[in-house]
PDB file of N, CA and C in Angstrom:
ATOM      1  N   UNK A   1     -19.248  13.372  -5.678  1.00  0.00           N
ATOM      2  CA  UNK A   1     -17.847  13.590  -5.953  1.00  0.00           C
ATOM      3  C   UNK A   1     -16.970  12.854  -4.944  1.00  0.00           C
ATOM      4  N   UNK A   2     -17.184  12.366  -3.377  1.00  0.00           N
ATOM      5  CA  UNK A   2     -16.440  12.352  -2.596  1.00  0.00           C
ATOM      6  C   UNK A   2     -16.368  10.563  -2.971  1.00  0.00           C
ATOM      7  N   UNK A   3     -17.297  10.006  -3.015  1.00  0.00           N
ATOM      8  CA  UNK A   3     -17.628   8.802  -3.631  1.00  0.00           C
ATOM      9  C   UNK A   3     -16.576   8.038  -4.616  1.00  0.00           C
ATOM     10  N   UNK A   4     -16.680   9.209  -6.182  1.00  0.00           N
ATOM     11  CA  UNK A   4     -15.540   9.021  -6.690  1.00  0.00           C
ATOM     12  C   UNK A   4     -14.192   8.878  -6.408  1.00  0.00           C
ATOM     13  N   UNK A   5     -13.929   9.880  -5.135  1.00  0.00           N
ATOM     14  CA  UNK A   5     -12.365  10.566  -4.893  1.00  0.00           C
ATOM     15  C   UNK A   5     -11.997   8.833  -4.291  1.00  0.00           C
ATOM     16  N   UNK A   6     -13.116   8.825  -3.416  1.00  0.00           N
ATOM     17  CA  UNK A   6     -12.511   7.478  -2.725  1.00  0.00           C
ATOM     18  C   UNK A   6     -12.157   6.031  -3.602  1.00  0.00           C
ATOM     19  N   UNK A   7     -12.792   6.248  -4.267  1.00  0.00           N
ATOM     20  CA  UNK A   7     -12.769   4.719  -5.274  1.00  0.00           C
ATOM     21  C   UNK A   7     -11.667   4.627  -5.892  1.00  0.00           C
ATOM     22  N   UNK A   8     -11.236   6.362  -6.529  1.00  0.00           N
ATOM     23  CA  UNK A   8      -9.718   6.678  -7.030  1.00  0.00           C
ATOM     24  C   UNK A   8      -8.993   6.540  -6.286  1.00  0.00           C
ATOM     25  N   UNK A   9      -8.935   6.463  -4.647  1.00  0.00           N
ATOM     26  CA  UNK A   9      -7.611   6.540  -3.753  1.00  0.00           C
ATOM     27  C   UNK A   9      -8.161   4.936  -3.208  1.00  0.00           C
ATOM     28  N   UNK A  10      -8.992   3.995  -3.333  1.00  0.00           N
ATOM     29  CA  UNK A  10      -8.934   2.747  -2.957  1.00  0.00           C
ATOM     30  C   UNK A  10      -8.348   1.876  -4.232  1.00  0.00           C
ATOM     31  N   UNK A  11      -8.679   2.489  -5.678  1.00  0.00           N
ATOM     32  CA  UNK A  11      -8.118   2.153  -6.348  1.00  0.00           C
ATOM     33  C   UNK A  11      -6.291   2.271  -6.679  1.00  0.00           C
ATOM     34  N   UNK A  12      -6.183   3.063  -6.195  1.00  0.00           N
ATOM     35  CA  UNK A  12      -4.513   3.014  -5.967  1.00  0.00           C
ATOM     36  C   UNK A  12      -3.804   2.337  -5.085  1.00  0.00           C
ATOM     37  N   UNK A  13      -4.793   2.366  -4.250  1.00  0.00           N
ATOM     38  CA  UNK A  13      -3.985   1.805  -2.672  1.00  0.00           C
ATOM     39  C   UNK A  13      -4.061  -0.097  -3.631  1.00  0.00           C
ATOM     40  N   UNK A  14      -5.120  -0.162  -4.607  1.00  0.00           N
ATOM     41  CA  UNK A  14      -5.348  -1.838  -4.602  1.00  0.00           C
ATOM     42  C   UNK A  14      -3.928  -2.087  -5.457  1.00  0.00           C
ATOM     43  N   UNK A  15      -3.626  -1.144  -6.352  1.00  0.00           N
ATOM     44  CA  UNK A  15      -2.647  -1.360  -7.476  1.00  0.00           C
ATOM     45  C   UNK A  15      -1.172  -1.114  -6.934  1.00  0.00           C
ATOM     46  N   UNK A  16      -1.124  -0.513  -5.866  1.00  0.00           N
ATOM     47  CA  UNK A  16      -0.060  -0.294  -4.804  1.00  0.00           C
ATOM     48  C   UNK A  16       0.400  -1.432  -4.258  1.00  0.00           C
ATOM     49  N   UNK A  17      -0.573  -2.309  -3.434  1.00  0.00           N
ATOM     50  CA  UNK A  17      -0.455  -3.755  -3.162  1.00  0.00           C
ATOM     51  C   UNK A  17      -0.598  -4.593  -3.719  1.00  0.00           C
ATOM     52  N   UNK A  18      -0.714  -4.357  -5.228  1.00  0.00           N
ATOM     53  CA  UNK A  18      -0.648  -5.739  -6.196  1.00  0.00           C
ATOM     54  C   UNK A  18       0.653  -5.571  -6.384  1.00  0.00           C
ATOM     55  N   UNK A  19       0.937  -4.535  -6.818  1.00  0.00           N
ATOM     56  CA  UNK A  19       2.635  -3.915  -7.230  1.00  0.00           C
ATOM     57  C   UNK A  19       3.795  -4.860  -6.432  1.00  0.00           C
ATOM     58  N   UNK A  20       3.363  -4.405  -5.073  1.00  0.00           N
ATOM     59  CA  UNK A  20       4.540  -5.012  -3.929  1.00  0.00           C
ATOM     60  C   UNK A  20       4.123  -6.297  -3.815  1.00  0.00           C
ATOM     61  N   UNK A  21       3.084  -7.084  -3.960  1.00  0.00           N
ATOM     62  CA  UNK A  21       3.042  -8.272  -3.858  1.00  0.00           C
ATOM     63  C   UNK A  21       3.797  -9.153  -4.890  1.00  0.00           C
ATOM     64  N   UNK A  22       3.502  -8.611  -6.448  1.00  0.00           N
ATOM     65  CA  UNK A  22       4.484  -9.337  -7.396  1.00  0.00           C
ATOM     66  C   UNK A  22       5.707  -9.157  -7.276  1.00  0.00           C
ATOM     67  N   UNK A  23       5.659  -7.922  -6.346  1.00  0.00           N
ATOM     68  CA  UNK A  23       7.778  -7.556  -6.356  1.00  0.00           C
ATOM     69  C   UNK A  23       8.153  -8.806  -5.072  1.00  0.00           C
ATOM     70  N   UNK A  24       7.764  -9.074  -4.641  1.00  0.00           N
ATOM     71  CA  UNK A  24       7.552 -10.485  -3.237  1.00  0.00           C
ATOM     72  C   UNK A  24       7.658 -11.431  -3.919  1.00  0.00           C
ATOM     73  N   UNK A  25       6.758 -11.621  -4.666  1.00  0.00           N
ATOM     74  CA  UNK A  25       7.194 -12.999  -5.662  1.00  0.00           C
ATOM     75  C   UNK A  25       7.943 -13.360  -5.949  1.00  0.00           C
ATOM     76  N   UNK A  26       8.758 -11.853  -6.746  1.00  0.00           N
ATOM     77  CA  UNK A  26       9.794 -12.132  -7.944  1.00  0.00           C
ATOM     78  C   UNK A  26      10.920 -12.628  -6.862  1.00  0.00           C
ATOM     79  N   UNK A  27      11.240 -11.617  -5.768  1.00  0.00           N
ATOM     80  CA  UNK A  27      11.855 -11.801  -5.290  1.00  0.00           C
ATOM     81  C   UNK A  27      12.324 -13.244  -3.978  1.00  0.00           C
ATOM     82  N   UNK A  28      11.047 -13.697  -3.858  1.00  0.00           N
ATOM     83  CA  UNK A  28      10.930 -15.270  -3.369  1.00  0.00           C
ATOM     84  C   UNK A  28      11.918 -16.145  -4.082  1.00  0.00           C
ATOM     85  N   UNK A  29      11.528 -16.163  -4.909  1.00  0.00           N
ATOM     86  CA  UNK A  29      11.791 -17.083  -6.177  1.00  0.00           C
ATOM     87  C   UNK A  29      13.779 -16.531  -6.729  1.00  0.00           C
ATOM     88  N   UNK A  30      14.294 -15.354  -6.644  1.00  0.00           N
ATOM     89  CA  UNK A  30      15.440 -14.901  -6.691  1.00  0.00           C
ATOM     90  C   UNK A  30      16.825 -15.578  -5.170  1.00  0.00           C
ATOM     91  N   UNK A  31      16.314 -15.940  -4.251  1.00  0.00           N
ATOM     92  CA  UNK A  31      16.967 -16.254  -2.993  1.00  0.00           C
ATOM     93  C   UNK A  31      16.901 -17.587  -3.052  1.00  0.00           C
ATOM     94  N   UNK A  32      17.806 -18.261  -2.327  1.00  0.00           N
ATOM     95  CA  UNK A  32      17.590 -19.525  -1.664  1.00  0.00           C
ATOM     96  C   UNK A  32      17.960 -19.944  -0.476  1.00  0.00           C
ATOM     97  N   UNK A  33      18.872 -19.066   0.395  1.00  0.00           N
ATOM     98  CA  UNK A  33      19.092 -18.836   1.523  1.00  0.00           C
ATOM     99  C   UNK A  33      17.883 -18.751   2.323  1.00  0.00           C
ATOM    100  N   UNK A  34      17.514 -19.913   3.483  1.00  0.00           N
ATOM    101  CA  UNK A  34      16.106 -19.788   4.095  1.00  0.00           C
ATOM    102  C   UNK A  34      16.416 -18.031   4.996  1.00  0.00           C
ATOM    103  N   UNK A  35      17.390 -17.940   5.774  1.00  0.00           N
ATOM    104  CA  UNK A  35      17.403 -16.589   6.692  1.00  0.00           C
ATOM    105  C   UNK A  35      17.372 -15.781   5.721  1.00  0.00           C
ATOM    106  N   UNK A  36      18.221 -15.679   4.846  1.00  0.00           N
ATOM    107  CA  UNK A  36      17.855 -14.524   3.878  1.00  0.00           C
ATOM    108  C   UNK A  36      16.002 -14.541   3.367  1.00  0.00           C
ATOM    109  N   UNK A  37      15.708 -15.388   3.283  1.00  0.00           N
ATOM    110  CA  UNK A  37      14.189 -15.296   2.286  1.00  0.00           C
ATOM    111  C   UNK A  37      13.457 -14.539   3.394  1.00  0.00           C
ATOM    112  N   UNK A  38      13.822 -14.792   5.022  1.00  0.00           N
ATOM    113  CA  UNK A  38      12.898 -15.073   5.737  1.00  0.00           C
ATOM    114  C   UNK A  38      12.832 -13.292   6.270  1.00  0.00           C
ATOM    115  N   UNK A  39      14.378 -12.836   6.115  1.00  0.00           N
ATOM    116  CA  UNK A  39      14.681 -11.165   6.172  1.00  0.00           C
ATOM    117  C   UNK A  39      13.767 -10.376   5.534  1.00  0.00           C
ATOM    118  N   UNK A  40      14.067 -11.028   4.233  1.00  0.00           N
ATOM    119  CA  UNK A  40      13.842 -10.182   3.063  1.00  0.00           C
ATOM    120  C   UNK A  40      11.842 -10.090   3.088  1.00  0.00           C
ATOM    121  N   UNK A  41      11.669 -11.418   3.066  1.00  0.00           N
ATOM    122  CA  UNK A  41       9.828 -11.002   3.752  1.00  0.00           C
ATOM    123  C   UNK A  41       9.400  -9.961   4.458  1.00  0.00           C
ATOM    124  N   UNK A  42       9.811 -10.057   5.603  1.00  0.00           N
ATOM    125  CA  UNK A  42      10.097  -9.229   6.773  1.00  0.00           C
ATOM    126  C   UNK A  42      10.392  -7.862   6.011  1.00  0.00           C
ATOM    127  N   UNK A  43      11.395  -7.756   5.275  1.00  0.00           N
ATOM    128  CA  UNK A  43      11.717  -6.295   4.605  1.00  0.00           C
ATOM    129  C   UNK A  43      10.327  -5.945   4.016  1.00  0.00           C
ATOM    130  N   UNK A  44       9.779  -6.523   2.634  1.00  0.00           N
ATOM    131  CA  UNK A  44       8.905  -6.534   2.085  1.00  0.00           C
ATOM    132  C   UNK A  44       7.428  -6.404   2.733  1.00  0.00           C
ATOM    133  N   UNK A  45       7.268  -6.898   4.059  1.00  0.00           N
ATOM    134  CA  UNK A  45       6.081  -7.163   4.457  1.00  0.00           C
ATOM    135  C   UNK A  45       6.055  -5.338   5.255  1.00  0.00           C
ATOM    136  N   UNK A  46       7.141  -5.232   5.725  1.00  0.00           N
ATOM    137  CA  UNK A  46       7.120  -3.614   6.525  1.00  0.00           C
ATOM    138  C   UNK A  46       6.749  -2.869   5.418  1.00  0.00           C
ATOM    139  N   UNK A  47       7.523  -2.794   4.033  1.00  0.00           N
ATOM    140  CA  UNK A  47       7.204  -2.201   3.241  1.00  0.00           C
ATOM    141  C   UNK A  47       5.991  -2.142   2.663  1.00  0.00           C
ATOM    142  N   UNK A  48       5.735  -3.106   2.862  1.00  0.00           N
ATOM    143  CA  UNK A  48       3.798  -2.660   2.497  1.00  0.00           C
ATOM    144  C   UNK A  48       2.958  -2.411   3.300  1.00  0.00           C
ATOM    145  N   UNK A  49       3.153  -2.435   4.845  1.00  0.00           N
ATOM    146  CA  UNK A  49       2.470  -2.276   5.808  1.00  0.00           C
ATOM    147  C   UNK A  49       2.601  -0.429   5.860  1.00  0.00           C
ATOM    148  N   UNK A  50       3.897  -0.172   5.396  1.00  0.00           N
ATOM    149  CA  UNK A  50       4.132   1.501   5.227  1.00  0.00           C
ATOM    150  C   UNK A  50       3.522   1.974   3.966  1.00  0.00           C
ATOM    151  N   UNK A  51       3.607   1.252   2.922  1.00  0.00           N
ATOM    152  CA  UNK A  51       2.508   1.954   1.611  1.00  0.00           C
ATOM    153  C   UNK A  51       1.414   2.107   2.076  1.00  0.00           C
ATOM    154  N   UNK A  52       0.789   0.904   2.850  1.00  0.00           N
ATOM    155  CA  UNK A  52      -0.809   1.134   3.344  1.00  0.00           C
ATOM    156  C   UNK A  52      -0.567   2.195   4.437  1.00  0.00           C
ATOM    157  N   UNK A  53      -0.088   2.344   5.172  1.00  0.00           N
ATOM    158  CA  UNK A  53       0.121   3.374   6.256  1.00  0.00           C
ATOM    159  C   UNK A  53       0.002   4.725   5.277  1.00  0.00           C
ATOM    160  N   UNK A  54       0.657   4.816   4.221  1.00  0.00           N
ATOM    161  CA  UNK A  54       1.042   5.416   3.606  1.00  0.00           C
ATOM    162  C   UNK A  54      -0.435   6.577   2.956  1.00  0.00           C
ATOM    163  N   UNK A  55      -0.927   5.446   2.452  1.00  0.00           N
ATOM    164  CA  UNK A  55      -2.523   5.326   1.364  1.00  0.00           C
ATOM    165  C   UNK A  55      -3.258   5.956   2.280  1.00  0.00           C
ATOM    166  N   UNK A  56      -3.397   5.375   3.505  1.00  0.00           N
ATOM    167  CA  UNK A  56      -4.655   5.766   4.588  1.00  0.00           C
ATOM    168  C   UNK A  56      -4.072   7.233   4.522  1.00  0.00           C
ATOM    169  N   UNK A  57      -2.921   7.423   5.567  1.00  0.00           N
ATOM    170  CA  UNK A  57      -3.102   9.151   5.375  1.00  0.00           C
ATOM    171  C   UNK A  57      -3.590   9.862   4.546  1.00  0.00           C
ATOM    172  N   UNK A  58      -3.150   9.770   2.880  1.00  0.00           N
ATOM    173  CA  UNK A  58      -3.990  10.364   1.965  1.00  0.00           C
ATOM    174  C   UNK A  58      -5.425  10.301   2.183  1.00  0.00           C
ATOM    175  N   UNK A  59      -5.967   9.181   2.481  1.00  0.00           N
ATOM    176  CA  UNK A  59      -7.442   9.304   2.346  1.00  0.00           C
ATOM    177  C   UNK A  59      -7.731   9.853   3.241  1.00  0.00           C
ATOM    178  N   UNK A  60      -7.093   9.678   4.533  1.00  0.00           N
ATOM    179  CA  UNK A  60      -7.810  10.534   5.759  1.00  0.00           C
ATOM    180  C   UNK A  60      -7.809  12.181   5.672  1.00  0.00           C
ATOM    181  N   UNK A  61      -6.749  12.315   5.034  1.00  0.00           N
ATOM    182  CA  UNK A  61      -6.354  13.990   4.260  1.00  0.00           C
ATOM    183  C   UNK A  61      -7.965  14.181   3.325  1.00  0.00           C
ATOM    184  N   UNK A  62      -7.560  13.748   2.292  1.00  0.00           N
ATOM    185  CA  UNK A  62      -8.675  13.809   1.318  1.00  0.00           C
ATOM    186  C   UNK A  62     -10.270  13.859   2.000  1.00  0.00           C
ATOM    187  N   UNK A  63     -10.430  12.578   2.771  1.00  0.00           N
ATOM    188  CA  UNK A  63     -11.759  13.254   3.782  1.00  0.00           C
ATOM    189  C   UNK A  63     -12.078  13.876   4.618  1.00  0.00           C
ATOM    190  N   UNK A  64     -11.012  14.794   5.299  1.00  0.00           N
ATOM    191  CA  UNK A  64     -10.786  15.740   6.097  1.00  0.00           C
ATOM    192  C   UNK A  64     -11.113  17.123   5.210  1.00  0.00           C
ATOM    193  N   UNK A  65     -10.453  17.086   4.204  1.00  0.00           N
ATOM    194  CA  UNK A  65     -10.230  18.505   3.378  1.00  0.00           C
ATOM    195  C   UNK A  65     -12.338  18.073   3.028  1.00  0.00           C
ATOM    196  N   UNK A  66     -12.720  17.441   2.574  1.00  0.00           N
ATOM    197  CA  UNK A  66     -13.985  17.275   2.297  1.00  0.00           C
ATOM    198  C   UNK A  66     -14.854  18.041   3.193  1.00  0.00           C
ATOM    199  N   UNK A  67     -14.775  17.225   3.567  1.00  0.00           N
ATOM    200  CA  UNK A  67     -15.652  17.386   5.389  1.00  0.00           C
ATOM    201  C   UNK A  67     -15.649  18.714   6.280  1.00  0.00           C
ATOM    202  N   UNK A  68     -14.496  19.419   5.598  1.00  0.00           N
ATOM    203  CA  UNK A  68     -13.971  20.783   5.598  1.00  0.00           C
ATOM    204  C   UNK A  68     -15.172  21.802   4.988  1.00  0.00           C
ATOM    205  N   UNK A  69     -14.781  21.327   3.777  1.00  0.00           N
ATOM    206  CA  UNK A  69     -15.470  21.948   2.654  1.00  0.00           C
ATOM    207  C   UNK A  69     -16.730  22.118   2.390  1.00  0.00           C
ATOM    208  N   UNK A  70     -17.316  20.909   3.548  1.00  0.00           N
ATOM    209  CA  UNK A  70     -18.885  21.001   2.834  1.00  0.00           C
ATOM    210  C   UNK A  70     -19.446  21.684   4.004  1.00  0.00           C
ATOM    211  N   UNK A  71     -18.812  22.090   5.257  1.00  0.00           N
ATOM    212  CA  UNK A  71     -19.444  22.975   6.287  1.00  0.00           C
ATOM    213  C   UNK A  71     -19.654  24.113   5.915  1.00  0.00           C
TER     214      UNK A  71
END
C-alpha cells in the first residue's frame, strides 16, 4: 500500500511541475521586456521551488503517518 501512496504523491508532484513549466512557457513567449522576462522567471522559478517544497511535506506527512501506523 505505501508503495502505491507514493507513486500517487510522485505522480502529482510530476503533473504539478509539468503544469508550472507550461505556465513558464506561455508566459516567456507573452513578454518582451528582457528585465521583465528575467523577474518574471525568477517569480515562476520560486513558485515551483514552493510547489516542490510544497509536495515533499505531503510525502514526508504521508510517510510519517505510515511509519506510525505500522509500529
Amino acid at each position: 500500500m505505501s508503495d502505491r501512496l507514493l507513486d500517487t504523491l510522485t505522480a502529482r508532484l510530476d503533473a504539478r511541475l509539468a503544469e508550472l513549466h507550461d505556465q513558464e512557457v506561455a508566459l516567456e513567449r507573452e513578454t518582451r521586456n528582457p528585465a521583465c522576462d528575467l523577474a518574471t522567471k525568477a517569480e515562476r522559478t520560486l513558485e515551483t521551488v514552493r510547489a516542490v517544497q510544497e509536495e515533499v511535506r505531503r510525502i514526508r506527512e504521508w510517510v510519517f503517518h505510515l511509519q506510525r501506523h505500522r509500529e
